[in-house]
C-alpha atoms as a PDB file:
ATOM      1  CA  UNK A   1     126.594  86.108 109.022  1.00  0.00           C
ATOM      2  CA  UNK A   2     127.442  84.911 105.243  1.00  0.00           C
ATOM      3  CA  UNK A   3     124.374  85.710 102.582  1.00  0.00           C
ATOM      4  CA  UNK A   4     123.571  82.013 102.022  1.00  0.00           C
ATOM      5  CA  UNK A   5     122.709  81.969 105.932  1.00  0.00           C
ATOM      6  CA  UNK A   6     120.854  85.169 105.764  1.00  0.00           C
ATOM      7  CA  UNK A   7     118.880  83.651 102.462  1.00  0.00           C
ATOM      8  CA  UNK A   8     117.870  80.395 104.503  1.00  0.00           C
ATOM      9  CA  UNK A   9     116.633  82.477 107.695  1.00  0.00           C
ATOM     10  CA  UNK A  10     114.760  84.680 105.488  1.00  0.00           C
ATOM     11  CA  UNK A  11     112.923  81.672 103.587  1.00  0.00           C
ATOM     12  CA  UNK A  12     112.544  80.054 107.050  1.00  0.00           C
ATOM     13  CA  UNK A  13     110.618  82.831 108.359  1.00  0.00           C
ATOM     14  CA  UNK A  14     108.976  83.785 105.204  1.00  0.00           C
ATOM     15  CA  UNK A  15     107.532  79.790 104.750  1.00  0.00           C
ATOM     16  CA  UNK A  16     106.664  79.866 108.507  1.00  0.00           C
ATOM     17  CA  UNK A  17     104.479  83.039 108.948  1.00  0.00           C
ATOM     18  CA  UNK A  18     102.972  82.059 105.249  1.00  0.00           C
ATOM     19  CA  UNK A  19     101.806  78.093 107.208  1.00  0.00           C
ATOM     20  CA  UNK A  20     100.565  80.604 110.349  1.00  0.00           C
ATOM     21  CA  UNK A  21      98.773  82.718 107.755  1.00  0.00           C
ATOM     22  CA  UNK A  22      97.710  79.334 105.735  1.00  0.00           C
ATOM     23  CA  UNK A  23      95.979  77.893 109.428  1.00  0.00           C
ATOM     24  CA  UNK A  24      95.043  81.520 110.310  1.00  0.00           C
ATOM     25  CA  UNK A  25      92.574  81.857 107.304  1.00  0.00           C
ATOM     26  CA  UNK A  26      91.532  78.049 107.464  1.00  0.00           C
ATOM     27  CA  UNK A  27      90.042  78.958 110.858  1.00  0.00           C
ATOM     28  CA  UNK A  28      88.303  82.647 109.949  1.00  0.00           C
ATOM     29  CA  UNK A  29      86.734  80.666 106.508  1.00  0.00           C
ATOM     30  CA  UNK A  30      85.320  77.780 108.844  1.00  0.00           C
ATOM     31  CA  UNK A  31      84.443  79.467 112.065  1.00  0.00           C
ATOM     32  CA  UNK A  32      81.517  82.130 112.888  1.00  0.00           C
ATOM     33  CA  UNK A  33      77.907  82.390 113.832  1.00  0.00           C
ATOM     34  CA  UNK A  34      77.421  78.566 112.202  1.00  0.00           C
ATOM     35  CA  UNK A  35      80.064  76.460 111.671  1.00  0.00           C
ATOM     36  CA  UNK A  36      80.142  75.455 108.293  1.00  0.00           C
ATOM     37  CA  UNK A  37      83.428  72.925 107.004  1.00  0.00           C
ATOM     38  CA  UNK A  38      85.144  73.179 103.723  1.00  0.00           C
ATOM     39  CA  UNK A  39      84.617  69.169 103.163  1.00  0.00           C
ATOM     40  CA  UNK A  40      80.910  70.117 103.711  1.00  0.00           C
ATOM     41  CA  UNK A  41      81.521  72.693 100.334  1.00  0.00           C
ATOM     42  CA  UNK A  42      83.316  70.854  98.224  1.00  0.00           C
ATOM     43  CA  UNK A  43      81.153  67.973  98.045  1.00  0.00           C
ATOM     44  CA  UNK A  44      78.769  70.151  96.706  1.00  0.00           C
ATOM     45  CA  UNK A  45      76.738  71.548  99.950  1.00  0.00           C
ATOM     46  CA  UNK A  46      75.290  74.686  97.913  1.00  0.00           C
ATOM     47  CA  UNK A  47      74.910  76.378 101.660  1.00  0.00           C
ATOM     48  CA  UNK A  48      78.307  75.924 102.734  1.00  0.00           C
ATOM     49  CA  UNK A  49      79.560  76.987  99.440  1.00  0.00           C
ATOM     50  CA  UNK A  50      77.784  80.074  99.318  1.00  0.00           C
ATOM     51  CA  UNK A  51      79.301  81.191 103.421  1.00  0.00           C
ATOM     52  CA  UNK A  52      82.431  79.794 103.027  1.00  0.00           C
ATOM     53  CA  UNK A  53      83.385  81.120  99.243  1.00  0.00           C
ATOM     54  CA  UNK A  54      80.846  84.285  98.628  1.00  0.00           C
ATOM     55  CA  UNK A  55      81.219  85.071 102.071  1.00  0.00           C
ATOM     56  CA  UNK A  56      83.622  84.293 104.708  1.00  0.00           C
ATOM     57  CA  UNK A  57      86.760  83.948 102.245  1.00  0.00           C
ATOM     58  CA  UNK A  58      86.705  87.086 100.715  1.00  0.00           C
ATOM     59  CA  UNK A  59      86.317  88.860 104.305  1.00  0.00           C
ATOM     60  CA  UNK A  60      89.571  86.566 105.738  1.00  0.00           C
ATOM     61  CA  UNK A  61      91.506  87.230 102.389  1.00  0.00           C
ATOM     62  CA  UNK A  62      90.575  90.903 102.694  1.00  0.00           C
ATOM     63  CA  UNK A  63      91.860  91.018 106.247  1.00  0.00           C
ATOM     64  CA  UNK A  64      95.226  89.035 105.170  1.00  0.00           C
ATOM     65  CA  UNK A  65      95.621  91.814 102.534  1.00  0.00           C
ATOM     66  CA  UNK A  66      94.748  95.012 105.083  1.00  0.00           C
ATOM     67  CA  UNK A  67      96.942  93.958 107.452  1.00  0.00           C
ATOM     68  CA  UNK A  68      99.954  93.247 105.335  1.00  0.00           C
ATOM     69  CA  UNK A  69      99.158  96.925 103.620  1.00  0.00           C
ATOM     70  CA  UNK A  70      99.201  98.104 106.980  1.00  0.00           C
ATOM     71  CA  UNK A  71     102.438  96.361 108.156  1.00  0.00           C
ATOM     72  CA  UNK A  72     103.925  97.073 105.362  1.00  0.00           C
ATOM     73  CA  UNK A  73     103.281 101.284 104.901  1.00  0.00           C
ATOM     74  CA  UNK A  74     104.136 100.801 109.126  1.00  0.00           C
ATOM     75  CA  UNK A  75     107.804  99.546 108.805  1.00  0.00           C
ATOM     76  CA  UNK A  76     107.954 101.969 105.696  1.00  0.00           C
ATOM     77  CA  UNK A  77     107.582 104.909 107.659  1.00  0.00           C
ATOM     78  CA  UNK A  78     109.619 103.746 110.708  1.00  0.00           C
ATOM     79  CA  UNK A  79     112.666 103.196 108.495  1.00  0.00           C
ATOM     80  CA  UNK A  80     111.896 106.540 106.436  1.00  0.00           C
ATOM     81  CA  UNK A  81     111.566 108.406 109.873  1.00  0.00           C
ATOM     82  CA  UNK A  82     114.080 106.656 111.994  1.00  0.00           C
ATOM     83  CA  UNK A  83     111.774 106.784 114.351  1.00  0.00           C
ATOM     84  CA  UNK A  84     110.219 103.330 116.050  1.00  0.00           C
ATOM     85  CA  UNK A  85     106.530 105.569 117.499  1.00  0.00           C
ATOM     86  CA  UNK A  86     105.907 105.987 113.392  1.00  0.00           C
ATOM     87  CA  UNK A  87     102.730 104.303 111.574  1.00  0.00           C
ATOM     88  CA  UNK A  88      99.879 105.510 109.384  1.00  0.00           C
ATOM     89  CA  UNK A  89      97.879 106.264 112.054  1.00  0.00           C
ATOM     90  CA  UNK A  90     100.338 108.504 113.811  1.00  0.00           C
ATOM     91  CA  UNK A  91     101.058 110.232 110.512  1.00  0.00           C
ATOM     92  CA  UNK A  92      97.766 111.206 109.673  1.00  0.00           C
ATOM     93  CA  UNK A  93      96.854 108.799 106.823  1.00  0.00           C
ATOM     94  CA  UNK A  94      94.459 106.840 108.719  1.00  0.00           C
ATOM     95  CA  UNK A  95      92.707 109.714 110.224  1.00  0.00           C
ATOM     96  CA  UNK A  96      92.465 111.764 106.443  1.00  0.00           C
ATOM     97  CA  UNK A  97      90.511 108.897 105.346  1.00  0.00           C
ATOM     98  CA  UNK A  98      87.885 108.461 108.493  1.00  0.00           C
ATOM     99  CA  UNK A  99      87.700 112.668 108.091  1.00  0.00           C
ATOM    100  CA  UNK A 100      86.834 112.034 104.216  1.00  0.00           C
ATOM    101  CA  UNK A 101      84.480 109.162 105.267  1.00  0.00           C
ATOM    102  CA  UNK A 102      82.761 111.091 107.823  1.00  0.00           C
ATOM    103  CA  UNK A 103      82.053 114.193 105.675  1.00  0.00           C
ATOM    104  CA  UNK A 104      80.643 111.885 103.521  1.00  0.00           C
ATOM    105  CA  UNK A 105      78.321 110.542 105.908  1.00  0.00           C
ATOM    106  CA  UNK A 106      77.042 113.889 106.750  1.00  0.00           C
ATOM    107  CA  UNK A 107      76.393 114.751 103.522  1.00  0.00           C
ATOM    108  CA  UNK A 108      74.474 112.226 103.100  1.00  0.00           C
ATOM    109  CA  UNK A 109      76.441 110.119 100.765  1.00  0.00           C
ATOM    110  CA  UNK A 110      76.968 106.677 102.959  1.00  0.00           C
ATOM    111  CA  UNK A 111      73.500 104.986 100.917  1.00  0.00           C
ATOM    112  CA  UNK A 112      75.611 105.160  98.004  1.00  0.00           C
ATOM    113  CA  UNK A 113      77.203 102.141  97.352  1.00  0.00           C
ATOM    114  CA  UNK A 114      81.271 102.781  96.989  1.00  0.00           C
ATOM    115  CA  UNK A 115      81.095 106.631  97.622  1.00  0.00           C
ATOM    116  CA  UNK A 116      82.496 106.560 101.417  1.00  0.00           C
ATOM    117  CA  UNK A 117      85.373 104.389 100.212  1.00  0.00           C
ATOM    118  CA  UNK A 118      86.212 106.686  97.359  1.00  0.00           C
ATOM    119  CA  UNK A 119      85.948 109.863  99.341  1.00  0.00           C
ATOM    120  CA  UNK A 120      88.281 107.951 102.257  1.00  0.00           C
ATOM    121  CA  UNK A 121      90.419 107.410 100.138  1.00  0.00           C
ATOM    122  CA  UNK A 122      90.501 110.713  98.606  1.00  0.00           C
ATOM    123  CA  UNK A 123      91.133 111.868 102.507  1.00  0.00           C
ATOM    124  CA  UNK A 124      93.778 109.435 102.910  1.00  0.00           C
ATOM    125  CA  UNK A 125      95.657 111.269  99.980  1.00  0.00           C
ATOM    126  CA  UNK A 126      94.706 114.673 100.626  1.00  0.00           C
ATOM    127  CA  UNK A 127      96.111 113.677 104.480  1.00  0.00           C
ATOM    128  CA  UNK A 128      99.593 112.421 102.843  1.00  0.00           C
ATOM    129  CA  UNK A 129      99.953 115.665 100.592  1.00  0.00           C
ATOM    130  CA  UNK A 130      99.328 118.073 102.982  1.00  0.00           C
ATOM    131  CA  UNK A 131     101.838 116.104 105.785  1.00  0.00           C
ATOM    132  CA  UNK A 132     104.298 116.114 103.479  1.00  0.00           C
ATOM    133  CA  UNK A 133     103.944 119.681 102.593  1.00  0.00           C
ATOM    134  CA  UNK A 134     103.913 120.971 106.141  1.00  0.00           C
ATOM    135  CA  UNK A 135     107.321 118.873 107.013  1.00  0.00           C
ATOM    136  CA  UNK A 136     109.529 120.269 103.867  1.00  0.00           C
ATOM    137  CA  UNK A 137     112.009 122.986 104.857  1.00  0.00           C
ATOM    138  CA  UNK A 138     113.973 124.422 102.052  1.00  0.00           C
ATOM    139  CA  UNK A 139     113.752 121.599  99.487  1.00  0.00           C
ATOM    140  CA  UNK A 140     114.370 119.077 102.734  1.00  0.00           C
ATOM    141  CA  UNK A 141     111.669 116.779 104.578  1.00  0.00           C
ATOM    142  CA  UNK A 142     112.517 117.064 107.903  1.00  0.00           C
ATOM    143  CA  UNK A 143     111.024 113.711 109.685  1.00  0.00           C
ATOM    144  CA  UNK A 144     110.467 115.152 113.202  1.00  0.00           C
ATOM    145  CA  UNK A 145     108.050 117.905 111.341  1.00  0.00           C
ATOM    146  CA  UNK A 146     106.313 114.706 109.722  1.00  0.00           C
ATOM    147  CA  UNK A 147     105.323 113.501 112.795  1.00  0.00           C
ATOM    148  CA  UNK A 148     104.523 116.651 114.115  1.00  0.00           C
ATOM    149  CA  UNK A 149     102.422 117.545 110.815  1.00  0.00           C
ATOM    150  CA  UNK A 150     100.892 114.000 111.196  1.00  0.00           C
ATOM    151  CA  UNK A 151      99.996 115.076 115.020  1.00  0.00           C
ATOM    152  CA  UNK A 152      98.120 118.211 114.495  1.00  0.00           C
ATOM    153  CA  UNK A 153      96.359 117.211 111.430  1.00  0.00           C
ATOM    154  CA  UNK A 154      94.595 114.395 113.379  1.00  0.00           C
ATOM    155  CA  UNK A 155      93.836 117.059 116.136  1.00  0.00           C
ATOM    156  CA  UNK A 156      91.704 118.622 112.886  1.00  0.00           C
ATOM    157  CA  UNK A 157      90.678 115.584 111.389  1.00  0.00           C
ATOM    158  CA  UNK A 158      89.078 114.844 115.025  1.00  0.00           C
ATOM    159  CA  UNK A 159      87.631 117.805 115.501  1.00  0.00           C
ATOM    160  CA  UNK A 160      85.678 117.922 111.581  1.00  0.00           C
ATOM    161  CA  UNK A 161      84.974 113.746 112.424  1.00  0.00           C
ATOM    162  CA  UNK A 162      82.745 114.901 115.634  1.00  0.00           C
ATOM    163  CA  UNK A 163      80.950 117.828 113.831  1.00  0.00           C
ATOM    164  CA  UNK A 164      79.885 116.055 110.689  1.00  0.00           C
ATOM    165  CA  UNK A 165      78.269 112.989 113.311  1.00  0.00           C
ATOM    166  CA  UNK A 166      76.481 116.021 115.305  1.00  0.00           C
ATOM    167  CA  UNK A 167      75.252 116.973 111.473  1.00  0.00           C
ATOM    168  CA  UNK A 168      74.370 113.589 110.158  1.00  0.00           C
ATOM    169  CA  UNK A 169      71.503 111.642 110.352  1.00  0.00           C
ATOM    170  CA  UNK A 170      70.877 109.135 112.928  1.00  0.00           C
ATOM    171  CA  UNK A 171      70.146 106.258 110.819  1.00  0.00           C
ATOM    172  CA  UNK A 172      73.978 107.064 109.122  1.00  0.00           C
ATOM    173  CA  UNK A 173      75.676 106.667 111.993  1.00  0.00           C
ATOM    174  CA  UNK A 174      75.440 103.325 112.886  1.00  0.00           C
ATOM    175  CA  UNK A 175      77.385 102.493 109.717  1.00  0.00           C
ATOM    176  CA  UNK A 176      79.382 105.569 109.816  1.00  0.00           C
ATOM    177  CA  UNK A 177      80.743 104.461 113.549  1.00  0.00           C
ATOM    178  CA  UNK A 178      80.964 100.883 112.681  1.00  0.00           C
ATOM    179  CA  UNK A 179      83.453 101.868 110.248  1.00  0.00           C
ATOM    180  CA  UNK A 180      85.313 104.740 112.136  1.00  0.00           C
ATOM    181  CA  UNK A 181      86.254 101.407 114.503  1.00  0.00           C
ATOM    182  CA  UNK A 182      87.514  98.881 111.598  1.00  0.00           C
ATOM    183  CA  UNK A 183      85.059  96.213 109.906  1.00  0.00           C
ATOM    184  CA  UNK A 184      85.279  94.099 107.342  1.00  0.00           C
ATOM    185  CA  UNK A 185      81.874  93.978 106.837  1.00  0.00           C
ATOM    186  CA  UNK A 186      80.248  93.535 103.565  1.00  0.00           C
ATOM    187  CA  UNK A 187      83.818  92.751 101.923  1.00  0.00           C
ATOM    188  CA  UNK A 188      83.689  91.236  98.512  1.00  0.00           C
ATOM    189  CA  UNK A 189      85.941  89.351  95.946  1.00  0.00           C
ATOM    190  CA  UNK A 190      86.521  92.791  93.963  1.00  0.00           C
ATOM    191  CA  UNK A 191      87.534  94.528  97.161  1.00  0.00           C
ATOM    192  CA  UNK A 192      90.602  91.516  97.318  1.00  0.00           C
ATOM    193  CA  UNK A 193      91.394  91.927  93.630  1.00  0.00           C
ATOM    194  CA  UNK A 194      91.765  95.746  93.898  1.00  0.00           C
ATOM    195  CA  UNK A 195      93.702  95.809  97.319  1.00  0.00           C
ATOM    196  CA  UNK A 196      96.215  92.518  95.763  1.00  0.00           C
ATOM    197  CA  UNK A 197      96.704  94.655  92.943  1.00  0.00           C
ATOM    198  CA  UNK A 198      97.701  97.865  94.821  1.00  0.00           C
ATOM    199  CA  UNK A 199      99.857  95.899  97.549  1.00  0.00           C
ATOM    200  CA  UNK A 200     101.815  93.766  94.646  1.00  0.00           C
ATOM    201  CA  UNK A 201     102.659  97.242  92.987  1.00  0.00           C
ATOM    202  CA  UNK A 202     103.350  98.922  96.563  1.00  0.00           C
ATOM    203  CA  UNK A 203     105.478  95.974  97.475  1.00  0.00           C
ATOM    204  CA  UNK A 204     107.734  95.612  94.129  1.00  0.00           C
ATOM    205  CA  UNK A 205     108.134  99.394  94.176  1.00  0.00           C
ATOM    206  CA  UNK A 206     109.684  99.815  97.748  1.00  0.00           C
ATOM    207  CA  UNK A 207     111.639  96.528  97.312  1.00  0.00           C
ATOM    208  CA  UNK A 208     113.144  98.333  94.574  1.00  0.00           C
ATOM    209  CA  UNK A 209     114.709 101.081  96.834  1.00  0.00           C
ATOM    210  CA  UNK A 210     114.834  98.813  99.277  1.00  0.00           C
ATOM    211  CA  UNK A 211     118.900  99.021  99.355  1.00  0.00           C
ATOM    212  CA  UNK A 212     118.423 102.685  99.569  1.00  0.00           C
ATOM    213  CA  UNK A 213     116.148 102.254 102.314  1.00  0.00           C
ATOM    214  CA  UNK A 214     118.463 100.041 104.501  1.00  0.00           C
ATOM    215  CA  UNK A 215     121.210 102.659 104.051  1.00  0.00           C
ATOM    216  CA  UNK A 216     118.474 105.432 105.208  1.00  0.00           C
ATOM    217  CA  UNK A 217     117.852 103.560 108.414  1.00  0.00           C
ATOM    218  CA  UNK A 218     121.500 103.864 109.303  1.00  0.00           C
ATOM    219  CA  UNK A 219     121.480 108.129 108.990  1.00  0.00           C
ATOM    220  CA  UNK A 220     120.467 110.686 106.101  1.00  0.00           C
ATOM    221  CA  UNK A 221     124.259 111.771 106.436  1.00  0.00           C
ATOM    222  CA  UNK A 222     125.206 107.994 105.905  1.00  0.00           C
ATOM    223  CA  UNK A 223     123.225 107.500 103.171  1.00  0.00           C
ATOM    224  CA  UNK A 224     124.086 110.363 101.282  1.00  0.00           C
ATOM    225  CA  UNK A 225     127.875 109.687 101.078  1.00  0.00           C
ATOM    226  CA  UNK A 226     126.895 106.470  99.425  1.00  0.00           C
ATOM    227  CA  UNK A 227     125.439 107.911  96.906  1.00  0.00           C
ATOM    228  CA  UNK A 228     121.391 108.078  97.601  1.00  0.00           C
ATOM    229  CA  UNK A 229     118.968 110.484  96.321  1.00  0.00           C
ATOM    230  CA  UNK A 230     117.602 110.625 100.568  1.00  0.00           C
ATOM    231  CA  UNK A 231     114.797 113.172  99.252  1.00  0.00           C
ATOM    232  CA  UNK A 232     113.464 111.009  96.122  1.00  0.00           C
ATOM    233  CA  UNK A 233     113.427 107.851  98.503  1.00  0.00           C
ATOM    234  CA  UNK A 234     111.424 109.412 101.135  1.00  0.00           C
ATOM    235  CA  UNK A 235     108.938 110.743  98.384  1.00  0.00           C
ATOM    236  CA  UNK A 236     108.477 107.399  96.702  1.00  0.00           C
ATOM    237  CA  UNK A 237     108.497 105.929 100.350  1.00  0.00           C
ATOM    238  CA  UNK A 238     105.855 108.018 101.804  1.00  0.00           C
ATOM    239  CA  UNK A 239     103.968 108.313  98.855  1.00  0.00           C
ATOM    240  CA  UNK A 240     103.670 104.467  98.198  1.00  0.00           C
ATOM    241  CA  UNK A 241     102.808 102.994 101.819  1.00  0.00           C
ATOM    242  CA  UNK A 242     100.387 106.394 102.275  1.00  0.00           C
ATOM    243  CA  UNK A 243      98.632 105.188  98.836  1.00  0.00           C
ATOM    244  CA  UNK A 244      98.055 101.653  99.905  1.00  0.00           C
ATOM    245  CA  UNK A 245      97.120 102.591 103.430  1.00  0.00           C
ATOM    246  CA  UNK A 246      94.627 104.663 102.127  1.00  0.00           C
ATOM    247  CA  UNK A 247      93.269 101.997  99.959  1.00  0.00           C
ATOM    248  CA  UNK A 248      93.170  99.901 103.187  1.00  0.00           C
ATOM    249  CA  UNK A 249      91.720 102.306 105.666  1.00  0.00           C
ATOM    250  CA  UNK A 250      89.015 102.728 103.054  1.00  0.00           C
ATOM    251  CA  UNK A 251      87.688  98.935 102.722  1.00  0.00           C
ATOM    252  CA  UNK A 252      88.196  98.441 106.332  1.00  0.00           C
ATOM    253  CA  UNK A 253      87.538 101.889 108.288  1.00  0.00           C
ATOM    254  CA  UNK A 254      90.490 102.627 110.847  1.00  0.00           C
ATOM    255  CA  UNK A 255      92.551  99.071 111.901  1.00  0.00           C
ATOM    256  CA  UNK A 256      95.055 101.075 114.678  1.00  0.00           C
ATOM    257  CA  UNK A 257      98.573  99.835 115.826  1.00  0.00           C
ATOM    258  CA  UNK A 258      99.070  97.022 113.107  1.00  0.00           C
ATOM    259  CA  UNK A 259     101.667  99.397 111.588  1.00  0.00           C
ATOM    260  CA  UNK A 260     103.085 100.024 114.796  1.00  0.00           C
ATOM    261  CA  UNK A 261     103.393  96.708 116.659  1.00  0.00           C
ATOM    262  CA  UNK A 262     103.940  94.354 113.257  1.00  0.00           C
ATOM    263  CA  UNK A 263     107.340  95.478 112.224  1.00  0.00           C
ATOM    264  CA  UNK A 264     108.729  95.491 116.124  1.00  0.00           C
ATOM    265  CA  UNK A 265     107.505  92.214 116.703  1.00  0.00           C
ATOM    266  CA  UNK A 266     109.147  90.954 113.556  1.00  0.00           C
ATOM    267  CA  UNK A 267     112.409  92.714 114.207  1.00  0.00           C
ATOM    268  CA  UNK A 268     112.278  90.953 117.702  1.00  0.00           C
ATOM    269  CA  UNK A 269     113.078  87.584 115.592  1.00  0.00           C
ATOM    270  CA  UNK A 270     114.933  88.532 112.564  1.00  0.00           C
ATOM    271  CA  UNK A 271     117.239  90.568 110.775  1.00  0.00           C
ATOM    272  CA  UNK A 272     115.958  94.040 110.722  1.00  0.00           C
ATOM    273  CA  UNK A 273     117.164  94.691 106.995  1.00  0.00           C
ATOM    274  CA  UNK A 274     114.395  96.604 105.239  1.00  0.00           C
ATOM    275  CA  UNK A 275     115.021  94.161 102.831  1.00  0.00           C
ATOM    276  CA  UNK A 276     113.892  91.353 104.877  1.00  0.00           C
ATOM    277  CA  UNK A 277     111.313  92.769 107.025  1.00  0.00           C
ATOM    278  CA  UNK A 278     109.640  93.930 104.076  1.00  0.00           C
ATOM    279  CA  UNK A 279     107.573  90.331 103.503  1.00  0.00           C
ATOM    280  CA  UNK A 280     108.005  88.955 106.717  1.00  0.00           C
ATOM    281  CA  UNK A 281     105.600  92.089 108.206  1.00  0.00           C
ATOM    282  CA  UNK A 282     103.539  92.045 105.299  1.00  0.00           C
ATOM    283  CA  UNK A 283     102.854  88.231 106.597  1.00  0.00           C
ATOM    284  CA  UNK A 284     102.553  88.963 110.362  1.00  0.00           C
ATOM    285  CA  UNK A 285     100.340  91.943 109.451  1.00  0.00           C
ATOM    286  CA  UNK A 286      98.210  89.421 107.714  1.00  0.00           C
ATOM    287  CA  UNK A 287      98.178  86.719 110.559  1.00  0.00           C
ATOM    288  CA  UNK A 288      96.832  89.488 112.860  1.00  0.00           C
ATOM    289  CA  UNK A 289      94.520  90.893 111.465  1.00  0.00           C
ATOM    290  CA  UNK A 290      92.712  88.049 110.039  1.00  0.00           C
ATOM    291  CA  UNK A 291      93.002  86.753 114.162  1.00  0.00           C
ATOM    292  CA  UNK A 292      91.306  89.877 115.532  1.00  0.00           C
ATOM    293  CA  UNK A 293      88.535  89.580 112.630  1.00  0.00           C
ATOM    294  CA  UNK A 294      87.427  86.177 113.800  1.00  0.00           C
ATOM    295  CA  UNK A 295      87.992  87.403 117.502  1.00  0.00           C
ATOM    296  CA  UNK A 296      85.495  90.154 116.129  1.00  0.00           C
ATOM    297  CA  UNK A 297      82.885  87.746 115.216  1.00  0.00           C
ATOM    298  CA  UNK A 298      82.841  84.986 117.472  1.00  0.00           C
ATOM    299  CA  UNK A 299      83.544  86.111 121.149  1.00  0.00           C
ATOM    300  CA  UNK A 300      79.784  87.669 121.193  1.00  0.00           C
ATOM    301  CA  UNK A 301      77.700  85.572 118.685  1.00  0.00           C
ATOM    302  CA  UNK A 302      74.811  87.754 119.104  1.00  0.00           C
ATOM    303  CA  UNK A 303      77.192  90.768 117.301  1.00  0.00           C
ATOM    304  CA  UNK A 304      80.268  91.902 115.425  1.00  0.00           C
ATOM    305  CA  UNK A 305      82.761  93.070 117.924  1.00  0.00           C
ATOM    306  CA  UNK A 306      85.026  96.474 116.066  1.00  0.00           C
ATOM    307  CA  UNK A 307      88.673  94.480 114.870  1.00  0.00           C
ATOM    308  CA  UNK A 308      90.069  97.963 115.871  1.00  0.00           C
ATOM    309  CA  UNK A 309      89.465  97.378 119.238  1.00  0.00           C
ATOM    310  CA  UNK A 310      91.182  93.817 119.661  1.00  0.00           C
ATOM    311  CA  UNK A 311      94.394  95.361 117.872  1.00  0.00           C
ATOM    312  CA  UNK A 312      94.446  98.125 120.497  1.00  0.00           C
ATOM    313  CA  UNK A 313      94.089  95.668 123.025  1.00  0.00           C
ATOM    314  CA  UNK A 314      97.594  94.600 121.730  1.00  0.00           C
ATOM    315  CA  UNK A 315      99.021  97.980 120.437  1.00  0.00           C
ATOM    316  CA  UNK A 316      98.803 100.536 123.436  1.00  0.00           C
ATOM    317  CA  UNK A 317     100.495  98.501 125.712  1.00  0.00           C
ATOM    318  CA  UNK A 318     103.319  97.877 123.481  1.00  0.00           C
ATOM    319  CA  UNK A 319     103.019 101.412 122.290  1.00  0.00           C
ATOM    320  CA  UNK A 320     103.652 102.641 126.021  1.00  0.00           C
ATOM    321  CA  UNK A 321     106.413 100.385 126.520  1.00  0.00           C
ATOM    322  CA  UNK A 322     108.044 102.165 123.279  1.00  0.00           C
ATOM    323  CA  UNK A 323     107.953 105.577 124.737  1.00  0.00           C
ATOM    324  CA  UNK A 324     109.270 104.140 127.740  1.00  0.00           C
ATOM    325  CA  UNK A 325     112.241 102.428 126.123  1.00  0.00           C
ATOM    326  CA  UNK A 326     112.824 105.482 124.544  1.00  0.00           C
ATOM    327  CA  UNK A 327     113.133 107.840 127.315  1.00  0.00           C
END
């Protein structure tokens, strides 16, 4: 396949996922409890201007931007790893941040406002350091001790998640579980300015190794005789995507299997070049999460359904038919 073909099916699939994502947040902005149209706000309807723009778009912007971070730090990790069963939630990331966010509740830190997002996200890192450390082997990251590492360090993170909710308060843990099962609750236009920031800066950077990457995927051994640095890629890699998902996981508690079932459903339809999967999963990540978020709030109107649990709806299946496939 020449480049200018490869250049016109990546544009193809880049301007169709970004229409799906266009209709996909049309449709979480307008729909909910009360149905409220964007004609309706911009003829100057002071209600509908108030849901639709102080409300409902921030939450379906902040959902396009989680799941993209997601997607994104997901097909990061596979290609880092080799290894298709990789995603921040396998790896530990995801599970640093709920263990941060839980100790906070049980100290009795959730009625601060932006405390149990900071100390998730502190988590989230700690998580990444400490996987990282436990997989290196004489100056070399092995990637079947990362998932390993990643493994038993959510075994731990568990286990310190169920003691601090025996510890806490009862009137924390309503918001405390509500968040261990991914909301978007409460999201606001400063959580979307923060999170664009970090995923521009997360994007640019791996698209900038993103050569080296693509030559990763195809063997360390590979890779090397051609010249790449494997360790410094895998250190920017893992660092980067485990950054961002920790900025995620902490404005939207624990989203599972976007990482995960993203980047194979995207591969299923195009090239799978790092290079090119790179924006089209940070798009599909988008479209589905913003989907399960207004599946969240509108199949029971009388409350707000976790978004974790529609995206496991979707993930462990697929995830079962990976281990399967890779018998």
């Amino acid at each position: 396949m020449s480049a200018a073909t490869r250049q016109k099916r990546l544009i193809g699939g880049v301007a169709l996922l970004a229409l799906l994502l266009a209709i996909a947040l049309l449709l979480a902005s307008s729909a909910g409890a009360t149905n409220v149209s964007w004609r309706a706000a911009m003829s100057g309807d002071v209600t509908a201007r108030a849901i639709l723009i102080g409300i409902r778009l921030p939450r379906a912007l902040l959902a396009a931007l989680v799941g993209a971070t997601l997607a994104v730090a997901g097909v990061t990790f596979q290609t880092l790893l080799r290894n298709p069963l990789a995603d921040p939630f396998i790896l530990g990331v995801s599970g640093g941040a709920a263990c941060g966010a839980s100790i906070a509740t049980a100290a009795g830190l959730a009625r601060l406002p932006g405390v149990v997002p900071a100390i998730a996200f502190a988590g989230a890192c700690g998580a990444t350091g400490a996987v990282f450390l436990l997989a290196r082997r004489r100056e070399y990251t092995d990637p079947t001790r990362l998932l390993l590492s990643g493994l038993v360090l959510n075994a731990f993170f568990s286990a310190v998640i169920l003691i601090s909710f025996g510890i806490s308060r009862q009137s924390d843990l309503t918001a405390a579980l509500r968040w261990m099962m991914g909301t978007l609750f409460g999201a606001t236009w400063s959580d979307v300015v923060l999170l664009t920031i970090l995923l521009v800066i997360a994007t640019a950077t791996l698209a900038s190794i993103g050569n080296d990457l693509r030559m990763l995927s195809f063997g360390e051994d590979d890779a090397k005789s051609r010249g790449v640095n494997v360790e410094r890629v895998k250190l920017i890699g893992f660092i980067t995507a485990s950054i961002v998902t920790g900025a995620a996981v902490s404005v939207s508690g624990i989203i599972g299997f976007v990482g995960l079932l993203v980047p194979h459903l995207i591969r299923m339809m195009w090239r799978r070049d790092f290079r090119f999967l790179l924006p089209l999963c940070a798009l599909g990540g988008g479209i589905l999460v913003v989907l399960a978020d207004l599946l969240s709030r509108i199949v029971v109107t009388s409350s707000e359904l976790p978004i974790g649990a529609f995206t496991a709806v979707l993930g462990v299946p697929f995830f079962l038919s990976l281990l399967r496939r890779n018998r």
